[in-house]
Protein backbone atom coordinates (compact mmCIF):
# COMPACT_ATOMS: atom_id res chain seq x y z
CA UNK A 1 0.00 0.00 0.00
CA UNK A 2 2.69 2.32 0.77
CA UNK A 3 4.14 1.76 -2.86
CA UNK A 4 0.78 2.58 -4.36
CA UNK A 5 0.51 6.21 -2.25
CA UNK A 6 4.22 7.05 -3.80
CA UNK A 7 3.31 6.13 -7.17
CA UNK A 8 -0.09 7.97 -6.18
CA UNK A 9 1.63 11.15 -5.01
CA UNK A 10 3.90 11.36 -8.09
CA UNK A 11 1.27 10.69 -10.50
CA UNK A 12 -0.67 14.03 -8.41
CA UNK A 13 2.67 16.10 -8.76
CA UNK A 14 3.78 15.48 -12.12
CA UNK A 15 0.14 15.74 -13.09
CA UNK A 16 0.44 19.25 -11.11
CA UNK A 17 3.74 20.69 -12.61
CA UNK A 18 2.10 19.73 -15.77
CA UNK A 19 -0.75 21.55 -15.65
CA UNK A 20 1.59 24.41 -14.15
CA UNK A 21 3.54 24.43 -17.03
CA UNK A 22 0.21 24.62 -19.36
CA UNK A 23 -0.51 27.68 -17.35
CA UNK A 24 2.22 29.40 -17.79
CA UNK A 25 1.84 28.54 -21.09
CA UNK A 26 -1.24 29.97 -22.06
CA UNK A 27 -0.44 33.08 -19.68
CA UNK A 28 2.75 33.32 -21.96
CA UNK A 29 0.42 33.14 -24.99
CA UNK A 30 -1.95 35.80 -23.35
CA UNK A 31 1.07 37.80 -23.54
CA UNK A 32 1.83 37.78 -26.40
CA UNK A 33 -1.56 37.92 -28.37
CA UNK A 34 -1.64 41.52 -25.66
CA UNK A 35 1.62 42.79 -26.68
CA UNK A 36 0.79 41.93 -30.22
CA UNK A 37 -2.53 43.60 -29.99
CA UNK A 38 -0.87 46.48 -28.06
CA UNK A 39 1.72 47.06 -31.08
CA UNK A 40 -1.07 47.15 -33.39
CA UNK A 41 -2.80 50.07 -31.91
CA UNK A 42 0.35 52.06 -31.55
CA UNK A 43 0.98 50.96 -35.44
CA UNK A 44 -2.54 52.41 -36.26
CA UNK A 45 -2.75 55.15 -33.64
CA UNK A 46 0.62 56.48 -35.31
CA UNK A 47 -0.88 56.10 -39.29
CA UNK A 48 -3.80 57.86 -38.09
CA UNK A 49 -1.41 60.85 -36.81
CA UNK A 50 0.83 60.95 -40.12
CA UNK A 51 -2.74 60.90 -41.70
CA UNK A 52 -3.85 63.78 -40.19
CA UNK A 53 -0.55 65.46 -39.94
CA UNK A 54 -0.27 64.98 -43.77
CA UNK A 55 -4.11 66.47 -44.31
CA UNK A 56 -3.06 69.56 -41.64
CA UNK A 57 0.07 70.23 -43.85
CA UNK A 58 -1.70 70.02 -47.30
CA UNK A 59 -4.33 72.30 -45.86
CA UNK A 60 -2.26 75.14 -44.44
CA UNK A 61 -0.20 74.72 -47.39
CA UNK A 62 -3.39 75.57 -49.56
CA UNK A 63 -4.20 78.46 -47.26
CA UNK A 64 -1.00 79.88 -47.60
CA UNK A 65 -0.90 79.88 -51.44
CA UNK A 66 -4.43 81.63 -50.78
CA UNK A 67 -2.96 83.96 -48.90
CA UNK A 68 -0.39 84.54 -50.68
CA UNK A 69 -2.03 85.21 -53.81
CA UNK A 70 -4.63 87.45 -52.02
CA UNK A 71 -2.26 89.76 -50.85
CA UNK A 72 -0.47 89.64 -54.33
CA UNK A 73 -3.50 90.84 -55.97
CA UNK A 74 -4.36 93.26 -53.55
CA UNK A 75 -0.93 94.92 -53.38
CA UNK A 76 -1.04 95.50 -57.31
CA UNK A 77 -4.46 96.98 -56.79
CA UNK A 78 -2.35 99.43 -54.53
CA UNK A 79 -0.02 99.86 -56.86
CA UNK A 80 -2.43 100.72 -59.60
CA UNK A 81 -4.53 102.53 -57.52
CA UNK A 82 -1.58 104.73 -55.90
CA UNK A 83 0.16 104.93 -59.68
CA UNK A 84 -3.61 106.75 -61.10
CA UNK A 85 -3.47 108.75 -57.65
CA UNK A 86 0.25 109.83 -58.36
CA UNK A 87 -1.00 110.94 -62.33
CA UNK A 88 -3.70 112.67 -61.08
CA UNK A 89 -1.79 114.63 -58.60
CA UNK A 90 0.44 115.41 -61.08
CA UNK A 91 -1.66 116.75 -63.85
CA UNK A 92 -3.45 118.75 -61.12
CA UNK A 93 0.23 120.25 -60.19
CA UNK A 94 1.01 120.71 -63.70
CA UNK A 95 -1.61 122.14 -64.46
CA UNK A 96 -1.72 124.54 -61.73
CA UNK A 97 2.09 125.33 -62.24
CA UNK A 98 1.34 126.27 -65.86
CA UNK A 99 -1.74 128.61 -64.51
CA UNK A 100 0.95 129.88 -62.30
CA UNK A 101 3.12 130.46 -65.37
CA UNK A 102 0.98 132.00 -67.16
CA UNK A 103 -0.18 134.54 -64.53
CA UNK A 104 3.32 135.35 -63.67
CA UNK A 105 4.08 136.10 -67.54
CA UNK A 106 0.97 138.38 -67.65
CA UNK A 107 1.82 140.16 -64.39
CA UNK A 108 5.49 140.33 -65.37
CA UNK A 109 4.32 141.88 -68.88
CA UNK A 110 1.39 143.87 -67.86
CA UNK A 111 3.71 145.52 -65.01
């Protein structure tokens, strides 16, 4: 009988480590299939940053040409508008200096 609780026992504790070993195992497994899992969500958490990164750079990009072009156009407008401005003020003063010509002749020649 006391053969048969030996064999008994190390059936139980081989039987035991074994089912240890499976355990740790699987919990090995589990961490791996979690690690995996957790690499896969920084791999698509990071793609979905370039994404938007990519989009926010192509947009201010755009806005900038925008800009860029808006104050292009309105600057020549300026330009223009000051340039007509200029002519204007200087036909005025031309004029004026020939009317001041012209009375200083007559004054000159009437005195």
């Amino acid at each position: 009988m006391g053969i048969t609780r030996i064999t008994s026992l190390v059936i139980v504790l081989t039987t035991a480590t074994a089912l240890a070993a499976f355990a740790q195992e699987g919990t090995l497994q589990d961490v791996k299939q979690g690690a995996k899992k957790a690499g896969e969500t920084i791999k698509d958490g990071l793609e979905t940053a370039g994404e938007k990164t990519k989009e926010a750079a192509e947009t201010v990009g755009e806005k900038t040409k925008e800009t860029a072009e808006t104050v292009g156009k309105k600057t020549k407008e300026t330009v223009e508008t000051i340039g007509e401005k200029t002519k204007e003020g200087a036909k005025t003063a031309g004029h004026k200096t020939k009317k001041a010509v012209q009375k200083a002749k007559a004054e000159a020649t009437g005195d």
